[in-house]
C-alpha atoms as a PDB file:
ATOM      1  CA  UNK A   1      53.710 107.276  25.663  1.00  0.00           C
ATOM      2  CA  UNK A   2      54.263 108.412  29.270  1.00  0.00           C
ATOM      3  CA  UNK A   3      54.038 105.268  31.568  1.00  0.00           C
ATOM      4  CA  UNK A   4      51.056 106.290  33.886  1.00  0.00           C
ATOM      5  CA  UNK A   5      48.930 107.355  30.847  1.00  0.00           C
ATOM      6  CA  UNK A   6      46.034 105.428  29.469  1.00  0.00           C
ATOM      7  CA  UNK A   7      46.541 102.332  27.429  1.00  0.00           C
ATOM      8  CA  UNK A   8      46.192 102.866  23.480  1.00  0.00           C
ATOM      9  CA  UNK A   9      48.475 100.797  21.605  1.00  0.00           C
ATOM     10  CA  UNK A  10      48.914 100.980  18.058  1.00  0.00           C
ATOM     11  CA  UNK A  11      47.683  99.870  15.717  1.00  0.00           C
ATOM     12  CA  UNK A  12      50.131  98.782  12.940  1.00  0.00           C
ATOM     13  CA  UNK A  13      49.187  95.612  10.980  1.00  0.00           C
ATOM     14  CA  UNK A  14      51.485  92.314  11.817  1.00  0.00           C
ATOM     15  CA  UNK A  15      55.075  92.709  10.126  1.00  0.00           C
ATOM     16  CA  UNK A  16      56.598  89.331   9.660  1.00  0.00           C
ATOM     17  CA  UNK A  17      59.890  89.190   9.330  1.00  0.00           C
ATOM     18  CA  UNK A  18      60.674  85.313   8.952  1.00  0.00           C
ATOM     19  CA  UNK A  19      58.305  82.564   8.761  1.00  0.00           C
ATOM     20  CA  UNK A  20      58.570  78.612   8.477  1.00  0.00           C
ATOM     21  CA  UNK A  21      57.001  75.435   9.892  1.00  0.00           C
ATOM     22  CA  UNK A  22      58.479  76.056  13.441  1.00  0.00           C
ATOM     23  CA  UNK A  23      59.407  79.501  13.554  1.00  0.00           C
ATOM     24  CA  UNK A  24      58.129  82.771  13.241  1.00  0.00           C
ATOM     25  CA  UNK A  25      59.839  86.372  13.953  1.00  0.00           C
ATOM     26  CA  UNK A  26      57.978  89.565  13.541  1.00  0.00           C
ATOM     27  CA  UNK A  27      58.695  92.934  14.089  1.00  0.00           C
ATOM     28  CA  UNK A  28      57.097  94.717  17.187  1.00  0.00           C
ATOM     29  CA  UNK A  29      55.774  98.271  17.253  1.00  0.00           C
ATOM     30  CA  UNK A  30      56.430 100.407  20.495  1.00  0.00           C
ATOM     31  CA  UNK A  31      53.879 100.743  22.564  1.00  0.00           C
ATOM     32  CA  UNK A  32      52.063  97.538  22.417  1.00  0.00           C
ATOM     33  CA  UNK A  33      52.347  94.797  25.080  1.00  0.00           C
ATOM     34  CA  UNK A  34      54.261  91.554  24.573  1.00  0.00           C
ATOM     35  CA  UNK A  35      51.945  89.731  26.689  1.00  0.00           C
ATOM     36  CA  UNK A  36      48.717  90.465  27.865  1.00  0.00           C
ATOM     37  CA  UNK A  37      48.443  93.049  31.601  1.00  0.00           C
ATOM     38  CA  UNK A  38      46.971  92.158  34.615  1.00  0.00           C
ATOM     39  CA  UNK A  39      43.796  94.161  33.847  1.00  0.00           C
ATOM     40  CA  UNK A  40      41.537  93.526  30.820  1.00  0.00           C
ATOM     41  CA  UNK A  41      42.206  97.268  29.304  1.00  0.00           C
ATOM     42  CA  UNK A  42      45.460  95.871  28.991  1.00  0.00           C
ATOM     43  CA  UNK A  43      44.479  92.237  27.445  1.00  0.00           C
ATOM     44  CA  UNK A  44      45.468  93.771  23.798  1.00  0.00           C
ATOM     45  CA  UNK A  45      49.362  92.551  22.797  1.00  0.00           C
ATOM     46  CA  UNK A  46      51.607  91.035  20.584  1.00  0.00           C
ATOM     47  CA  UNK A  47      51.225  87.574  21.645  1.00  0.00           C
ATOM     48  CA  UNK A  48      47.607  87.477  20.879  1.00  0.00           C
ATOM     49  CA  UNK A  49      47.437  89.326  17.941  1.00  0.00           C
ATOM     50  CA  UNK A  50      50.034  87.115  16.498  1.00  0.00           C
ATOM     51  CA  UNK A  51      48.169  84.004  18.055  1.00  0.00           C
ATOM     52  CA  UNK A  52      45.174  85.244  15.841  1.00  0.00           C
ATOM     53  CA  UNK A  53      47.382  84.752  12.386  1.00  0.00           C
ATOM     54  CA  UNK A  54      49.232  81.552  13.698  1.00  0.00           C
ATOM     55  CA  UNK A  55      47.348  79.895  16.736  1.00  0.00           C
ATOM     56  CA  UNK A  56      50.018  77.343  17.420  1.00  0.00           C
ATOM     57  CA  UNK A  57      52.924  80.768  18.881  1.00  0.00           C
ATOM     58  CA  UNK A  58      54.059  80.340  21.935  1.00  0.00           C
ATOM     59  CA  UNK A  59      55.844  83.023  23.521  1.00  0.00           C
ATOM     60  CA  UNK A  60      59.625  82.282  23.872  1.00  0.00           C
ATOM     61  CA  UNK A  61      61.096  86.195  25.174  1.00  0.00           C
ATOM     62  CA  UNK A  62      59.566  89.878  25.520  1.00  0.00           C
ATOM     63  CA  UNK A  63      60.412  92.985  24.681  1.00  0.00           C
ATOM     64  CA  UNK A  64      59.450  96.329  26.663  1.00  0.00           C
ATOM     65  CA  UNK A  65      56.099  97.969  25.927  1.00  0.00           C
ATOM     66  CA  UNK A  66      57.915 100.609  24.932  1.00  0.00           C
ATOM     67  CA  UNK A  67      61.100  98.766  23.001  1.00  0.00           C
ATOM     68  CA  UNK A  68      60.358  98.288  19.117  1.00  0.00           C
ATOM     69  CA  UNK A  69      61.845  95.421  17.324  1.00  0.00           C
ATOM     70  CA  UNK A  70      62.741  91.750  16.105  1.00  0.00           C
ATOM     71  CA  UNK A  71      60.156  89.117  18.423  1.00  0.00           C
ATOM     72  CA  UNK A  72      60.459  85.732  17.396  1.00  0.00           C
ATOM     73  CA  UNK A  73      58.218  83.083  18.943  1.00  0.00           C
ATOM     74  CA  UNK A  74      57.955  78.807  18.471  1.00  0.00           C
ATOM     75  CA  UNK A  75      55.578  77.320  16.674  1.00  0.00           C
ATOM     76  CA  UNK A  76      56.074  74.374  18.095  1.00  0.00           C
ATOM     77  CA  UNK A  77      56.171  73.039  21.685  1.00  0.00           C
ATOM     78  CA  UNK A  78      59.710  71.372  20.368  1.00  0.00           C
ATOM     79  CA  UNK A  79      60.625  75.291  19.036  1.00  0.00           C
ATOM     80  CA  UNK A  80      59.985  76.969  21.768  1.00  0.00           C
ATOM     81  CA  UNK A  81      61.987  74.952  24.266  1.00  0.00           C
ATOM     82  CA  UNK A  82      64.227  74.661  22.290  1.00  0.00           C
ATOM     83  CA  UNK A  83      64.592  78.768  21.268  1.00  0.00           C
ATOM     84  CA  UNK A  84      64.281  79.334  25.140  1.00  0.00           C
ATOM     85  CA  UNK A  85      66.776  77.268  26.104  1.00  0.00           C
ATOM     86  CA  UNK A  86      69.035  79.203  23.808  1.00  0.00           C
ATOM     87  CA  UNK A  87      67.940  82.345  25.276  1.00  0.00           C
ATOM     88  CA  UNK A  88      68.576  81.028  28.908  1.00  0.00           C
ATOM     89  CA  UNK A  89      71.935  79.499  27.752  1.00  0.00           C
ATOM     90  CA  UNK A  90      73.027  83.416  26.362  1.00  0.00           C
ATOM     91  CA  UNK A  91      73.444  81.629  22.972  1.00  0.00           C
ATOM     92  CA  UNK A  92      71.344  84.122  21.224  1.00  0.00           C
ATOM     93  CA  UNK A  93      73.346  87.553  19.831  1.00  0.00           C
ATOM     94  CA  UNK A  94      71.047  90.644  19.928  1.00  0.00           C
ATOM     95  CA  UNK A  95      71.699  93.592  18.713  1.00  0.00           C
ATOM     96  CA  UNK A  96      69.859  96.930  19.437  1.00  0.00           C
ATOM     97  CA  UNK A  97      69.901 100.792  18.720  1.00  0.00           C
ATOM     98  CA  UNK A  98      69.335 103.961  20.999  1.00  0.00           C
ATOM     99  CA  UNK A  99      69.456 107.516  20.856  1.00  0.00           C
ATOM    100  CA  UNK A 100      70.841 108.396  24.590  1.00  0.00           C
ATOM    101  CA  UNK A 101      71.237 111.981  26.337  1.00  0.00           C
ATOM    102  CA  UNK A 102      74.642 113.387  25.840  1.00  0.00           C
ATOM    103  CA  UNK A 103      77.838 112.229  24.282  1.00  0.00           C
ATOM    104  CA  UNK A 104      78.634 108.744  25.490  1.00  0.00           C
ATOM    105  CA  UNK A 105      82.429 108.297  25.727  1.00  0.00           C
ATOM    106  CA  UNK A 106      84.605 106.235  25.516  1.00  0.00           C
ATOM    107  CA  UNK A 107      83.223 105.075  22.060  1.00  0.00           C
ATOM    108  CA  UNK A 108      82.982 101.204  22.538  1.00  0.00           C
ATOM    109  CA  UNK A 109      82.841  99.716  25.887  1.00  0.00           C
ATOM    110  CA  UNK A 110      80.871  97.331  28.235  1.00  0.00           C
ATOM    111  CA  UNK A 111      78.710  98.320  31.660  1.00  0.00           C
ATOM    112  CA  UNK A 112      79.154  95.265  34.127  1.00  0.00           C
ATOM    113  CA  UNK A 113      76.438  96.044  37.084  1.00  0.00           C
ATOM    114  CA  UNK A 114      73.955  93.635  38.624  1.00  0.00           C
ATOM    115  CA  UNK A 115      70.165  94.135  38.730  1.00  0.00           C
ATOM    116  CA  UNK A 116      67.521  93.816  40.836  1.00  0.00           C
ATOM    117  CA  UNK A 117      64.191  95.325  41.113  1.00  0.00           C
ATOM    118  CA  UNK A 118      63.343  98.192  42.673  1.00  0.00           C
ATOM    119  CA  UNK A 119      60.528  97.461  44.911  1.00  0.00           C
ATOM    120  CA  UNK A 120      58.727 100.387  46.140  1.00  0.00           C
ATOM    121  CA  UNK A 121      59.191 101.666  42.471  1.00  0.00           C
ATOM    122  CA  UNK A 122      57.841  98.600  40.635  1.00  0.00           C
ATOM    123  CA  UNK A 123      58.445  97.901  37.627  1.00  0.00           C
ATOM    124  CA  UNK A 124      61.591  99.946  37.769  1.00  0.00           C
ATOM    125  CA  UNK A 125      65.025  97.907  38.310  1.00  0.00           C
ATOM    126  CA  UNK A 126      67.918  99.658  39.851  1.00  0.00           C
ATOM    127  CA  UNK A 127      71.805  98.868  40.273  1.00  0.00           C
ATOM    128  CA  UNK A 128      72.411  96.431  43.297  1.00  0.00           C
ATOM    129  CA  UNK A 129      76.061  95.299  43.993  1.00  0.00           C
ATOM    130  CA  UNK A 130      74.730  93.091  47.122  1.00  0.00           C
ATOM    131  CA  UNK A 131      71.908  91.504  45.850  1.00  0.00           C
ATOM    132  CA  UNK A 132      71.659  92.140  41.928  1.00  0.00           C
ATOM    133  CA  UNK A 133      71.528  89.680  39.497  1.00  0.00           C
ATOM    134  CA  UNK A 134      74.974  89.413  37.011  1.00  0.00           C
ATOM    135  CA  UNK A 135      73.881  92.360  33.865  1.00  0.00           C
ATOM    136  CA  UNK A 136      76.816  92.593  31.120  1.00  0.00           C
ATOM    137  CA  UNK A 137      76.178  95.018  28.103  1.00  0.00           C
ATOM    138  CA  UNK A 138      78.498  95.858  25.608  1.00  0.00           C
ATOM    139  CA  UNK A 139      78.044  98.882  23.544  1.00  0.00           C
ATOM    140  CA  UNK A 140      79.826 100.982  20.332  1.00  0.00           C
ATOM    141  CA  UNK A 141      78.863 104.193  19.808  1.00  0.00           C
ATOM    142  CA  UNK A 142      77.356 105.032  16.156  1.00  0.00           C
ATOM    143  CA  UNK A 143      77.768 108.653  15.851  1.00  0.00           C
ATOM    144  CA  UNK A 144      77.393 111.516  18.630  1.00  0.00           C
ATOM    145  CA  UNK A 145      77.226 115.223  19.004  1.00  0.00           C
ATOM    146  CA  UNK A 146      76.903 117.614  22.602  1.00  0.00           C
ATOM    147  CA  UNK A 147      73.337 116.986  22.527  1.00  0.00           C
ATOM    148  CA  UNK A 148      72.588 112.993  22.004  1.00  0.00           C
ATOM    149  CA  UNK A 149      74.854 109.926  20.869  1.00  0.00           C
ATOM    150  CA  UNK A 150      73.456 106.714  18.435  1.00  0.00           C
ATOM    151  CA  UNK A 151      74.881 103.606  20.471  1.00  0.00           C
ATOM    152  CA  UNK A 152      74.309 100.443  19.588  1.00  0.00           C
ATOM    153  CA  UNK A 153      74.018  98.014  22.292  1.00  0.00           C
ATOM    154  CA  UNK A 154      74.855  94.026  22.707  1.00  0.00           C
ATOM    155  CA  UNK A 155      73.129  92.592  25.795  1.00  0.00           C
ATOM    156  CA  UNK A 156      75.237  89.842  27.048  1.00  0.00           C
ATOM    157  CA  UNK A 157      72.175  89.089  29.737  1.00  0.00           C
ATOM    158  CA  UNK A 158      68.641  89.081  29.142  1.00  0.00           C
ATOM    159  CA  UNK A 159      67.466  90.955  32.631  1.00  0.00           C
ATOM    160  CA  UNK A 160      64.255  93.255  32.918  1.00  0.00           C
ATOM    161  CA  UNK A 161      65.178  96.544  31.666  1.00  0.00           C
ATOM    162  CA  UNK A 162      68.698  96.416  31.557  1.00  0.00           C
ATOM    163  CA  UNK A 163      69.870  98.607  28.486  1.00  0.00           C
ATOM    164  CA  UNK A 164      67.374 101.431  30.075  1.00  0.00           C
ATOM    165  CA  UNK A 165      69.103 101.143  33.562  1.00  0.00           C
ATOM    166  CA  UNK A 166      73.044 100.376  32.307  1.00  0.00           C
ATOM    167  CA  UNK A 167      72.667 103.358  30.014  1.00  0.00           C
ATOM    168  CA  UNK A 168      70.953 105.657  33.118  1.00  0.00           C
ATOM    169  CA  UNK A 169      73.796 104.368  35.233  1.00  0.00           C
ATOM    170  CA  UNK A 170      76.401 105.650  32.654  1.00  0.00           C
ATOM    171  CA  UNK A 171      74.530 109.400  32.842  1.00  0.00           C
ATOM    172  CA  UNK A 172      73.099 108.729  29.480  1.00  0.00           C
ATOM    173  CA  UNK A 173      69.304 108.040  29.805  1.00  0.00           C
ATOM    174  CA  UNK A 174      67.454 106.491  26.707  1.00  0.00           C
ATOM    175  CA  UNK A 175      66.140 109.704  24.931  1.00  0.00           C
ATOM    176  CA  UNK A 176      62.149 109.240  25.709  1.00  0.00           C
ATOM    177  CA  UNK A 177      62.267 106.835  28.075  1.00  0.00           C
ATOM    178  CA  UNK A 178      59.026 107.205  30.784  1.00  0.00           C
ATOM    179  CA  UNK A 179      59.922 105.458  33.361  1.00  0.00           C
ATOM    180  CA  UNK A 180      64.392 106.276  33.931  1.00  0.00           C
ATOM    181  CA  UNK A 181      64.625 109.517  31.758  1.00  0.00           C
ATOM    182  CA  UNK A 182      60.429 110.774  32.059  1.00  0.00           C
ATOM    183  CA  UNK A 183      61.931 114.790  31.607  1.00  0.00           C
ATOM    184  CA  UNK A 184      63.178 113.531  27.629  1.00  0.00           C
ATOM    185  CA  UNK A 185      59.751 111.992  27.193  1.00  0.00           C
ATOM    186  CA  UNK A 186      57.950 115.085  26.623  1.00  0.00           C
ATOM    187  CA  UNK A 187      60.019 115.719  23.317  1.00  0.00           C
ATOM    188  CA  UNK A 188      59.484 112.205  21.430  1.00  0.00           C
ATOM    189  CA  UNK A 189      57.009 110.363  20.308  1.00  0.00           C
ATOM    190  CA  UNK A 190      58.579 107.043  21.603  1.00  0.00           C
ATOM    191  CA  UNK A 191      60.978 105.282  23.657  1.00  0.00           C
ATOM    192  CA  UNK A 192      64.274 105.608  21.550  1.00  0.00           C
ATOM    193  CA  UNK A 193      65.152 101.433  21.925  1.00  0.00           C
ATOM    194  CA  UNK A 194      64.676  99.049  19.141  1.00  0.00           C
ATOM    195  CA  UNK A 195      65.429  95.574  18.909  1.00  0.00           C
ATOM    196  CA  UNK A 196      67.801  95.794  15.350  1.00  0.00           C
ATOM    197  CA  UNK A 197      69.163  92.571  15.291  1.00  0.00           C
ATOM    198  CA  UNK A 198      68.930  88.486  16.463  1.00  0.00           C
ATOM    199  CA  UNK A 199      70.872  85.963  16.179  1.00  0.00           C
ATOM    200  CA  UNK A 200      69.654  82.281  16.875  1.00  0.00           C
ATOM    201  CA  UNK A 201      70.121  78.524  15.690  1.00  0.00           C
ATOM    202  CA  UNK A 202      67.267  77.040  13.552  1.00  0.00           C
ATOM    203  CA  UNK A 203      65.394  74.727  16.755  1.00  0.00           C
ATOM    204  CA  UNK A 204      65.043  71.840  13.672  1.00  0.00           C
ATOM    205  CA  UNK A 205      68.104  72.547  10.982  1.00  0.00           C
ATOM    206  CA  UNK A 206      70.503  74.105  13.343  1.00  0.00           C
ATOM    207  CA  UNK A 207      71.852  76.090  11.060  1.00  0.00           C
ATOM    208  CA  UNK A 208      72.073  80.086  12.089  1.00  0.00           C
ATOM    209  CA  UNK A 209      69.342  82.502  11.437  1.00  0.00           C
ATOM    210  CA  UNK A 210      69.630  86.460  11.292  1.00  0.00           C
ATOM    211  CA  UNK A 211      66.449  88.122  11.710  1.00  0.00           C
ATOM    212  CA  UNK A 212      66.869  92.429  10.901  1.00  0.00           C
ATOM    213  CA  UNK A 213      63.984  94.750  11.963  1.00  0.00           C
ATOM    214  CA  UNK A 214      65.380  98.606   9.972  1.00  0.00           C
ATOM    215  CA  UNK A 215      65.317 101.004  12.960  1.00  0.00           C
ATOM    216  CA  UNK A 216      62.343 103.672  12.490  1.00  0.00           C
ATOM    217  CA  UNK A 217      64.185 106.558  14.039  1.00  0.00           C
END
């Protein structure tokens, strides 16, 4: 869905992926919201479609509109402090796949460059070494030919858009993305991002928890 075009997220019913008394995780589709717009034609999201099924979820993190994946959210006050404060502390692992312009080489590494946002260009962020904000992403690469390369990616930092932008800044775009690679978008049906993978402690047990969301592309 190009960015500028009309609102019409899909309609796929509510996937959970783990459930128990104080958290939840469910897979999101692209194109639909994590929280509600500014506007009411964009009041239809994640959050409250899942707040329909479990009234007590409270948001903890987002995902892009256009990003698929694992979402997990508190369902508790005591869960979702305590699930954000692991997501501010960089305690959570996430792991995510793309399908990027070219072939990406070398074959693992990590892209190091702070982010800020772009303001004439809102929402779009952009690479700032004066005033940017600390972005570390590590990546491996899956498979690749001339054409495109599978990555998988392992954001270190949780700042707006920053797999789209590290990857644009490496001259490999995320195939389909509107808003940093809008000439792929014509040729896919979706942003090629998803959320694979996270990694978090249990806000009541402690113990670990691995949440997997199978990559649709």
């Amino acid at each position: 869905m190009q960015q500028n075009d009309v609102y019409t997220p899909p309609m796929d019913p509510l996937e959970v992926l783990h459930e128990d008394l104080e958290v939840l995780v469910v897979n999101k589709p692209a194109g639909l919201l994590s929280v509600p717009g500014k506007t009411p034609d964009l009041a239809d999201c994640l959050l409250t479609r899942v707040e329909v099924a479990f009234p007590t979820a409270r948001l903890v993190h987002r995902l892009d509109r256009d990003t698929s994946g694992v979402m997990v959210f508190g369902l508790t006050a005591h869960a979702q402090r305590h699930l954000g404060a692991q997501f501010e502390a960089r305690k959570t692992k996430k792991t995510y796949v793309a399908r990027v312009v070219g072939q990406l080489e070398p074959k693992e590494g990590e892209v190091d460059l702070p982010l800020i946002v772009d303001w004439p260009n809102r929402p779009r962020q952009m690479v700032c070494h004066e005033t940017g904000k600390p972005s570390l992403t590590e990546y491996k690469v899956v498979r690749s030919n001339e054409d495109e390369t599978r990555v998988k990616l392992f954001p270190k930092t949780g700042r707006s858009h920053q797999l789209r932008v590290h990857m644009l800044a490496l001259g490999h775009p995320i195939l389909g993305d509107p808003l940093y690679a809008p000439e792929t978008a014509a040729g896919f049906e979706r942003m090629m991002l998803h959320a694979e993978e996270l990694r978090f402690s249990h806000p009541e047990s402690g113990r670990g928890i691995r949440v997997r969301a199978k990559t649709p592309f």
